[in-house]
PDB file of N, CA and C in Angstrom:
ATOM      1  N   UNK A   1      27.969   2.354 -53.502  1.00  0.00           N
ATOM      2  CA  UNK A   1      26.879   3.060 -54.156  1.00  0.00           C
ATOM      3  C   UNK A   1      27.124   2.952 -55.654  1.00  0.00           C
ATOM      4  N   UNK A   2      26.288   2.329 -56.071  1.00  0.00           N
ATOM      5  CA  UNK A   2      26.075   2.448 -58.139  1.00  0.00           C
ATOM      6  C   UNK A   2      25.701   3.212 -58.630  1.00  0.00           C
ATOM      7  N   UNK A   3      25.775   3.880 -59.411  1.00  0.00           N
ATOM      8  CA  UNK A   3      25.439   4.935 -60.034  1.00  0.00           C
ATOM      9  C   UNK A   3      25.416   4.830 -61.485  1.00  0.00           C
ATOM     10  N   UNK A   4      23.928   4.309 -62.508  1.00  0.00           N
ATOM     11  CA  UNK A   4      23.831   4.354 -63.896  1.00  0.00           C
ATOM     12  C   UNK A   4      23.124   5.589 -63.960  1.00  0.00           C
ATOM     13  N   UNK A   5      24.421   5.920 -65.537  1.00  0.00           N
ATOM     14  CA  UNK A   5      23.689   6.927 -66.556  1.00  0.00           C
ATOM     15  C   UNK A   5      22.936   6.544 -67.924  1.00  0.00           C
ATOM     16  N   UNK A   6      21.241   6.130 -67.868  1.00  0.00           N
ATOM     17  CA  UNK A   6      21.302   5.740 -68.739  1.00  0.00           C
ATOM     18  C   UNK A   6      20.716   6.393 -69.354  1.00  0.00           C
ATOM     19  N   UNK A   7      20.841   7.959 -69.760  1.00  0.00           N
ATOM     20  CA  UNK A   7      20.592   8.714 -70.517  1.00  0.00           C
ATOM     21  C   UNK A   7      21.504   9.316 -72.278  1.00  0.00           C
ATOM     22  N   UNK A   8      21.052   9.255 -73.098  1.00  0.00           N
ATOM     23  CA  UNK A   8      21.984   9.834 -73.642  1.00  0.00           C
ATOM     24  C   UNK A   8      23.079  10.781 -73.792  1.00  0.00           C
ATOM     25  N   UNK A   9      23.502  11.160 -72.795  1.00  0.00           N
ATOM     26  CA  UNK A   9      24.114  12.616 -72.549  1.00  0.00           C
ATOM     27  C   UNK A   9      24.207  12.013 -71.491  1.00  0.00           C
ATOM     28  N   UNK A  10      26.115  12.881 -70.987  1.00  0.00           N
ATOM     29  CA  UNK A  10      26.759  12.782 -69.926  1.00  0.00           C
ATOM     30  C   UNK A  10      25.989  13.657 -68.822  1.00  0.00           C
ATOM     31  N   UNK A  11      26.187  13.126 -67.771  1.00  0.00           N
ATOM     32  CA  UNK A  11      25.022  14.207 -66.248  1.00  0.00           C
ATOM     33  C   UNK A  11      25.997  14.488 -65.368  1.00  0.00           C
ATOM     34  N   UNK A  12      25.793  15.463 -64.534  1.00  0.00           N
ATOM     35  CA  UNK A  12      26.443  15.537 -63.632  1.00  0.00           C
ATOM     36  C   UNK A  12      26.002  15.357 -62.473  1.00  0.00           C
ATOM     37  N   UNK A  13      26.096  14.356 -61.018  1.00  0.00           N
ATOM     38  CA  UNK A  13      25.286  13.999 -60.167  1.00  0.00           C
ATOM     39  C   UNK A  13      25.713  14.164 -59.304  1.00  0.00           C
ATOM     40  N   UNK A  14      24.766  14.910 -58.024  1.00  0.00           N
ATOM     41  CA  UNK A  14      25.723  15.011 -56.464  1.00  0.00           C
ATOM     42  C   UNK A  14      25.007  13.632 -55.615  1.00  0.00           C
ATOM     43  N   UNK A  15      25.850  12.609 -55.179  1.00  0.00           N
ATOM     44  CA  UNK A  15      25.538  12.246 -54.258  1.00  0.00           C
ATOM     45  C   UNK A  15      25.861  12.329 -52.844  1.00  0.00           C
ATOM     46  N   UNK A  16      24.559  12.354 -52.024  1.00  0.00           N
ATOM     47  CA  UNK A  16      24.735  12.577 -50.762  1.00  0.00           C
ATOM     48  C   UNK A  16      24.704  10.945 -49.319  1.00  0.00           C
ATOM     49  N   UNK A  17      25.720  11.298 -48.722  1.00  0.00           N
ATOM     50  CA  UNK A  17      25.284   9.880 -47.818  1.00  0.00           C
ATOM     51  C   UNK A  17      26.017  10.659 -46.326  1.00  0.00           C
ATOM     52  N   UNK A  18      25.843   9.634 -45.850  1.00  0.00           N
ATOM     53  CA  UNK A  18      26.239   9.984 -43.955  1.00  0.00           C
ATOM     54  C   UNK A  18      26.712   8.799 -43.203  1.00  0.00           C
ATOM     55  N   UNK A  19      28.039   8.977 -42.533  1.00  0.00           N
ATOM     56  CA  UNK A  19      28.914   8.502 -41.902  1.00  0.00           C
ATOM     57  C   UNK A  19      28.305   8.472 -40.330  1.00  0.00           C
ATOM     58  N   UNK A  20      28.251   7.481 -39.726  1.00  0.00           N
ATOM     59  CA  UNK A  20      27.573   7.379 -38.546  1.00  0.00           C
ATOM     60  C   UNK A  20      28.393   8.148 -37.624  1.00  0.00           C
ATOM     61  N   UNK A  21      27.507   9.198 -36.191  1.00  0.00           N
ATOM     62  CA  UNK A  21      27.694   9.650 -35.758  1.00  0.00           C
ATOM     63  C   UNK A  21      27.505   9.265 -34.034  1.00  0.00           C
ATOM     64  N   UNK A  22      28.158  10.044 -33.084  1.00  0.00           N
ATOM     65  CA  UNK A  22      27.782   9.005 -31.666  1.00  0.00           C
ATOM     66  C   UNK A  22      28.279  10.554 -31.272  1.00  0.00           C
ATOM     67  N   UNK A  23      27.543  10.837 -29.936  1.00  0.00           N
ATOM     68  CA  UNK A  23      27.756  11.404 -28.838  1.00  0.00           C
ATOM     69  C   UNK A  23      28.085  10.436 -27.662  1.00  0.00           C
ATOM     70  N   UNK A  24      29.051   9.503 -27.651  1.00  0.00           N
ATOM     71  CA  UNK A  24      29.424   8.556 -27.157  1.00  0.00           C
ATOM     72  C   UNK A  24      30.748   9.043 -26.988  1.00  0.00           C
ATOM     73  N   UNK A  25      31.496   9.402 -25.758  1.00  0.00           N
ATOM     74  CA  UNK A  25      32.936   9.508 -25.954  1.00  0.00           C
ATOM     75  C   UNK A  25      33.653   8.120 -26.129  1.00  0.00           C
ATOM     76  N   UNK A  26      33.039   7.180 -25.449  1.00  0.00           N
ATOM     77  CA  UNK A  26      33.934   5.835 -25.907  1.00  0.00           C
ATOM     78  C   UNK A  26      33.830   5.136 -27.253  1.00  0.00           C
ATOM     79  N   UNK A  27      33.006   5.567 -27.952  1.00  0.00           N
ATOM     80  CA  UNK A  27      32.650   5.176 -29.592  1.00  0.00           C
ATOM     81  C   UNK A  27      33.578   6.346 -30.592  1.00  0.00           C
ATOM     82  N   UNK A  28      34.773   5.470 -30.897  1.00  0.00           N
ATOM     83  CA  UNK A  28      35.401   6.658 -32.203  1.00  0.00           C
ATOM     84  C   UNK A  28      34.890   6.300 -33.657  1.00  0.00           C
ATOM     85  N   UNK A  29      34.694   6.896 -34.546  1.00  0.00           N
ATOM     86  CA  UNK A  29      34.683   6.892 -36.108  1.00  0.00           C
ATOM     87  C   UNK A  29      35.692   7.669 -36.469  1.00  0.00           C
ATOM     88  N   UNK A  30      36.522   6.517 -37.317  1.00  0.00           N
ATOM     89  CA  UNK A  30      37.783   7.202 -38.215  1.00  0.00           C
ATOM     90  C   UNK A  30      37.811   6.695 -39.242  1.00  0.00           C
ATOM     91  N   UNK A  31      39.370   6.822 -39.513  1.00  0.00           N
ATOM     92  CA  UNK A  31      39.737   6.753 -40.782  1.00  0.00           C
ATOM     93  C   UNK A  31      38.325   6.443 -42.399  1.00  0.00           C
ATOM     94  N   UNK A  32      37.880   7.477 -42.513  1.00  0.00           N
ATOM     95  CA  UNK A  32      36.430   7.412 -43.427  1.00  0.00           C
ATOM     96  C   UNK A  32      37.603   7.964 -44.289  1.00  0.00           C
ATOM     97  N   UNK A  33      37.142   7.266 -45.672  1.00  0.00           N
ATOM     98  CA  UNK A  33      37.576   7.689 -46.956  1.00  0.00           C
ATOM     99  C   UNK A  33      37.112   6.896 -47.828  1.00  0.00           C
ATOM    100  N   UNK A  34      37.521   7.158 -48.760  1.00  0.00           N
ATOM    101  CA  UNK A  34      36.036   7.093 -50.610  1.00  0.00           C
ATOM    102  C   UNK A  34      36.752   7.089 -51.785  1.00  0.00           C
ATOM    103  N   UNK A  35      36.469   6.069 -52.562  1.00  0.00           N
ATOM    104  CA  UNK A  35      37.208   5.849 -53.642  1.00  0.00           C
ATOM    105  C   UNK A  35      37.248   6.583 -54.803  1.00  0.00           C
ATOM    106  N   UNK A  36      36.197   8.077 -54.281  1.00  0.00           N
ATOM    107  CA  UNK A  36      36.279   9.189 -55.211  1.00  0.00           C
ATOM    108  C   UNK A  36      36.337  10.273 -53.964  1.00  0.00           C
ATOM    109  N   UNK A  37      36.869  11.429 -54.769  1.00  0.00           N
ATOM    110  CA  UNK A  37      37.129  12.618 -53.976  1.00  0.00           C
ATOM    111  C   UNK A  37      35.990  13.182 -53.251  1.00  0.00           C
ATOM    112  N   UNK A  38      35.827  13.714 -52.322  1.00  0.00           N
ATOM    113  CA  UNK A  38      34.820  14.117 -51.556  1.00  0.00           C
ATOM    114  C   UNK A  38      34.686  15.360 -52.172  1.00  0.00           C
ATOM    115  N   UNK A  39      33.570  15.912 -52.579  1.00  0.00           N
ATOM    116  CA  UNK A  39      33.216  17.230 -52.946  1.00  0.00           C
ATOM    117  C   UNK A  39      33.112  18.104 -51.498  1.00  0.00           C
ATOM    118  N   UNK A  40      32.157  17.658 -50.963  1.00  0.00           N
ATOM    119  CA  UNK A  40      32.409  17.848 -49.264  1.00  0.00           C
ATOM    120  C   UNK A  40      32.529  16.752 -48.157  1.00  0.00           C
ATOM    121  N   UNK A  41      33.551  17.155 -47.414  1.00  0.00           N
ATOM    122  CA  UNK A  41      34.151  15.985 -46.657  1.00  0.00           C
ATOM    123  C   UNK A  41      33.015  15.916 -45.442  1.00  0.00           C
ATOM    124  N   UNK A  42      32.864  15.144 -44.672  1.00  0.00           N
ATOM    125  CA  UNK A  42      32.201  14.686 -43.514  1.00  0.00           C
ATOM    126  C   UNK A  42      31.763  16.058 -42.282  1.00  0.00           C
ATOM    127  N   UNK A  43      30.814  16.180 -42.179  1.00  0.00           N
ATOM    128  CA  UNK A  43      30.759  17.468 -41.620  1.00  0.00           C
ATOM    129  C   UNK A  43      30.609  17.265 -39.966  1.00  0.00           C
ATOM    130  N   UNK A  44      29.792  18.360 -38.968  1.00  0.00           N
ATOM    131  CA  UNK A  44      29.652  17.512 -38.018  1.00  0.00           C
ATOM    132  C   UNK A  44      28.418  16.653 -37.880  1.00  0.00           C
ATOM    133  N   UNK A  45      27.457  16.468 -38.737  1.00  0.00           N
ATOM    134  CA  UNK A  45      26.797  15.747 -38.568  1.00  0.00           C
ATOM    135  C   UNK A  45      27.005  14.409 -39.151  1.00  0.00           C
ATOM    136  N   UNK A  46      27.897  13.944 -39.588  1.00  0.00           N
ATOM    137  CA  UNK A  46      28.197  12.902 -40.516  1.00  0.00           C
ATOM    138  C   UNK A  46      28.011  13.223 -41.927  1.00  0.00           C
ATOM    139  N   UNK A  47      27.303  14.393 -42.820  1.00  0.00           N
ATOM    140  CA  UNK A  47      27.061  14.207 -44.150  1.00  0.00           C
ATOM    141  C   UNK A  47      28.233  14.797 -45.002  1.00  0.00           C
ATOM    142  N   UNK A  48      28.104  14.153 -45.832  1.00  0.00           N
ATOM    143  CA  UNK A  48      28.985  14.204 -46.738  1.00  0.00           C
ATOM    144  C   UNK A  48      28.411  14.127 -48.314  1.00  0.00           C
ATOM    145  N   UNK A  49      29.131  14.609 -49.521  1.00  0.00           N
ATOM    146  CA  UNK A  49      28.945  13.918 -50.812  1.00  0.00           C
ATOM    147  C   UNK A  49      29.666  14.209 -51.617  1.00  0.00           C
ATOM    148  N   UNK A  50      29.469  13.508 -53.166  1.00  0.00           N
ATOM    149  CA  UNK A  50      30.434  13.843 -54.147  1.00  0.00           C
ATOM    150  C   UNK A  50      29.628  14.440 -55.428  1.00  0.00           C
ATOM    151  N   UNK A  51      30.260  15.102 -56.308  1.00  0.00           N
ATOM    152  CA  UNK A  51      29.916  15.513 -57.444  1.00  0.00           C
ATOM    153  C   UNK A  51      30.487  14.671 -58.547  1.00  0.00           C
ATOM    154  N   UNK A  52      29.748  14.136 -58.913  1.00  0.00           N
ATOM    155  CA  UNK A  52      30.155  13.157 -60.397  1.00  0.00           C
ATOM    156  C   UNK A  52      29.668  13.213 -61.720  1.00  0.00           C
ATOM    157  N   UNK A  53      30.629  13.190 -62.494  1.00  0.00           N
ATOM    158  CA  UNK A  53      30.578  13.365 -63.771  1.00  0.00           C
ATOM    159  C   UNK A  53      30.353  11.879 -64.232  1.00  0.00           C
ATOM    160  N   UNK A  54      29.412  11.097 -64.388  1.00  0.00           N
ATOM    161  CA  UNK A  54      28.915   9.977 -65.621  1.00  0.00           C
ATOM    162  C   UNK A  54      28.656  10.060 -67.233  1.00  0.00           C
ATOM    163  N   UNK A  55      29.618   9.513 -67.949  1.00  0.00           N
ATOM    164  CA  UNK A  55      29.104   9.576 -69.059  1.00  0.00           C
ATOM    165  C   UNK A  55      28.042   8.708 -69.127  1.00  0.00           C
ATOM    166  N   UNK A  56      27.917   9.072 -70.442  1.00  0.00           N
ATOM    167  CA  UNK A  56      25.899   8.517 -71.324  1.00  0.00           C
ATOM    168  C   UNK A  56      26.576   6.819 -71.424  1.00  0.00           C
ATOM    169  N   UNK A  57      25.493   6.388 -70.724  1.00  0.00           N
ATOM    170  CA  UNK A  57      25.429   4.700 -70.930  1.00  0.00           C
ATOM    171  C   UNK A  57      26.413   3.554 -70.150  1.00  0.00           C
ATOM    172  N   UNK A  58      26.837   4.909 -69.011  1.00  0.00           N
ATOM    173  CA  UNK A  58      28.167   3.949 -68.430  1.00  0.00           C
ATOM    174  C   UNK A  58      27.616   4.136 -67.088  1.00  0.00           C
ATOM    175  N   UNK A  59      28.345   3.318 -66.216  1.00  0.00           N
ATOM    176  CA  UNK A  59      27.887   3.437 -64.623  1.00  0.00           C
ATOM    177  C   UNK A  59      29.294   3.641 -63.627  1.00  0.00           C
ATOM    178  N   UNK A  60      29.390   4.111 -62.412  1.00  0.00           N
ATOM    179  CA  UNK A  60      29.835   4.634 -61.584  1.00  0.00           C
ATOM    180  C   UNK A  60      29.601   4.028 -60.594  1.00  0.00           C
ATOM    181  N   UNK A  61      30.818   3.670 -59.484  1.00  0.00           N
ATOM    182  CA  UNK A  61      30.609   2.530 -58.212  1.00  0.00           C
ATOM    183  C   UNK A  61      31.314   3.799 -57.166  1.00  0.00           C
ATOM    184  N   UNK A  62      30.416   4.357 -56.496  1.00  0.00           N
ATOM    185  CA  UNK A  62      31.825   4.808 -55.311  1.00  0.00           C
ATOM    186  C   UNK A  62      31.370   4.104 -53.849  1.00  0.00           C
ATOM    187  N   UNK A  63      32.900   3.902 -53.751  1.00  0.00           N
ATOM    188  CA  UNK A  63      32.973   2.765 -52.175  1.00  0.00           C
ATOM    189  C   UNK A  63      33.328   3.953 -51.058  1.00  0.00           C
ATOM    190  N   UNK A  64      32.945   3.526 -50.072  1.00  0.00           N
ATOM    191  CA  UNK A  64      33.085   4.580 -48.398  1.00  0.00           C
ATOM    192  C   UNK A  64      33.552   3.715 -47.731  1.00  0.00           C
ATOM    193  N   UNK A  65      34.336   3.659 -46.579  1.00  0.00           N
ATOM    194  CA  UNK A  65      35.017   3.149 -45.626  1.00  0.00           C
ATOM    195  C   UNK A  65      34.680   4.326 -44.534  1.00  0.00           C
ATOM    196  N   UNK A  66      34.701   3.389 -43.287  1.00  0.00           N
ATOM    197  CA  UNK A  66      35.102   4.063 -41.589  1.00  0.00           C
ATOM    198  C   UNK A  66      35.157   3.194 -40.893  1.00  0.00           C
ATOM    199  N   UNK A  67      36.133   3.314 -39.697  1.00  0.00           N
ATOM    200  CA  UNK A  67      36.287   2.184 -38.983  1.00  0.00           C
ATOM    201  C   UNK A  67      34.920   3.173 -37.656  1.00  0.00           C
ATOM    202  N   UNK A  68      34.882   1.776 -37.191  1.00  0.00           N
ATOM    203  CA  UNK A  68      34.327   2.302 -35.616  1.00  0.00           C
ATOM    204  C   UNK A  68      34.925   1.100 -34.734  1.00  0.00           C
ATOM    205  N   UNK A  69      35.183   2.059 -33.568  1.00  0.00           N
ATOM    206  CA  UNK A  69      36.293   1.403 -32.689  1.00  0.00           C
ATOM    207  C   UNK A  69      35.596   1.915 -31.080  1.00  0.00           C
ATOM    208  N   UNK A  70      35.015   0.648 -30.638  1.00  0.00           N
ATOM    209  CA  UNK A  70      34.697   0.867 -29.315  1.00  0.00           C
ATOM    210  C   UNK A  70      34.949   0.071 -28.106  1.00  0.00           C
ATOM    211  N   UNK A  71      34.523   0.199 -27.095  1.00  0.00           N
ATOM    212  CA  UNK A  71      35.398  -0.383 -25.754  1.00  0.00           C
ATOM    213  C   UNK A  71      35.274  -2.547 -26.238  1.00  0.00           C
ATOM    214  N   UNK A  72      36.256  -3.194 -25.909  1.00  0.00           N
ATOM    215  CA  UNK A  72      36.146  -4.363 -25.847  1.00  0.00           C
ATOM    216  C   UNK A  72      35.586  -5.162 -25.007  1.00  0.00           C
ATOM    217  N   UNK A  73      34.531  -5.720 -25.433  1.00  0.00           N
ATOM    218  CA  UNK A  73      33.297  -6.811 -24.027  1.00  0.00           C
ATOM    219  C   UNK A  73      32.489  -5.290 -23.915  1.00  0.00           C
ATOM    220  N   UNK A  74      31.982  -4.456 -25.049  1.00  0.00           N
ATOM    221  CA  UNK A  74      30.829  -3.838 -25.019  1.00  0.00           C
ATOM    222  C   UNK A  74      29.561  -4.112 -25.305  1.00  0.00           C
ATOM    223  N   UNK A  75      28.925  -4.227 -24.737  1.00  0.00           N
ATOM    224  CA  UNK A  75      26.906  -4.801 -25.090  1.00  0.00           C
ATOM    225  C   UNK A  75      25.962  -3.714 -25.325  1.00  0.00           C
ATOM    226  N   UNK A  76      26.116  -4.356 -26.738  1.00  0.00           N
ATOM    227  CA  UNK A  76      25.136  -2.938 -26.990  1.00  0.00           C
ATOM    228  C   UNK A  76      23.410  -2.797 -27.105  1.00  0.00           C
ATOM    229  N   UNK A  77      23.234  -3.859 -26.607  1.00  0.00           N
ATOM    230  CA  UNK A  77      21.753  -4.247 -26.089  1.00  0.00           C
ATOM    231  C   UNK A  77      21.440  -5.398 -25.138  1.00  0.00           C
ATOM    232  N   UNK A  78      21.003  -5.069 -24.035  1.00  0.00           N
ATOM    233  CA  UNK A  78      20.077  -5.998 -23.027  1.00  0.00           C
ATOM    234  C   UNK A  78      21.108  -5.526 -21.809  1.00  0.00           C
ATOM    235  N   UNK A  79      21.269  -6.522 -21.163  1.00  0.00           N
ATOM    236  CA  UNK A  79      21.845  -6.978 -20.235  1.00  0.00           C
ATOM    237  C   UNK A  79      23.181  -6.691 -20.344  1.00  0.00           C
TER     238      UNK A  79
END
């Protein structure tokens, strides 16, 4: 996610995103983590976000990771 400030003046911005979720017991989601601190961490619905401080005229990248780990020779459409 990018994030420009191209205002004169530093902002402060919450972004919000969501970590995929499954009522699947054989579908896990783990290890999720973010190359900035989570303001709030992953809830049970998957959402999450951060609070960021951008200064004036500069931009902001934050990266998300999760693995998903499910049965091997799974088809997840058709046949």
């Amino acid at each position: 996610i990018d994030i420009g400030n191209y205002k004169n003046k530093d902002i402060v911005i919450r972004v919000v995103d969501q970590v995929p979720k499954t009522n699947n017991e054989n579908i896990q989601i783990s290890e999720v983590s973010s190359s900035h601190e989570f303001a709030q961490a992953p809830d049970a619905d998957g959402i999450l976000y951060w609070e960021l401080n951008v200064p004036s005229q500069e931009t902001t990248k934050i990266t998300l990771q999760y693995s998903i780990t499910r049965p091997k020779n799974w088809v997840l459409w058709g046949n």
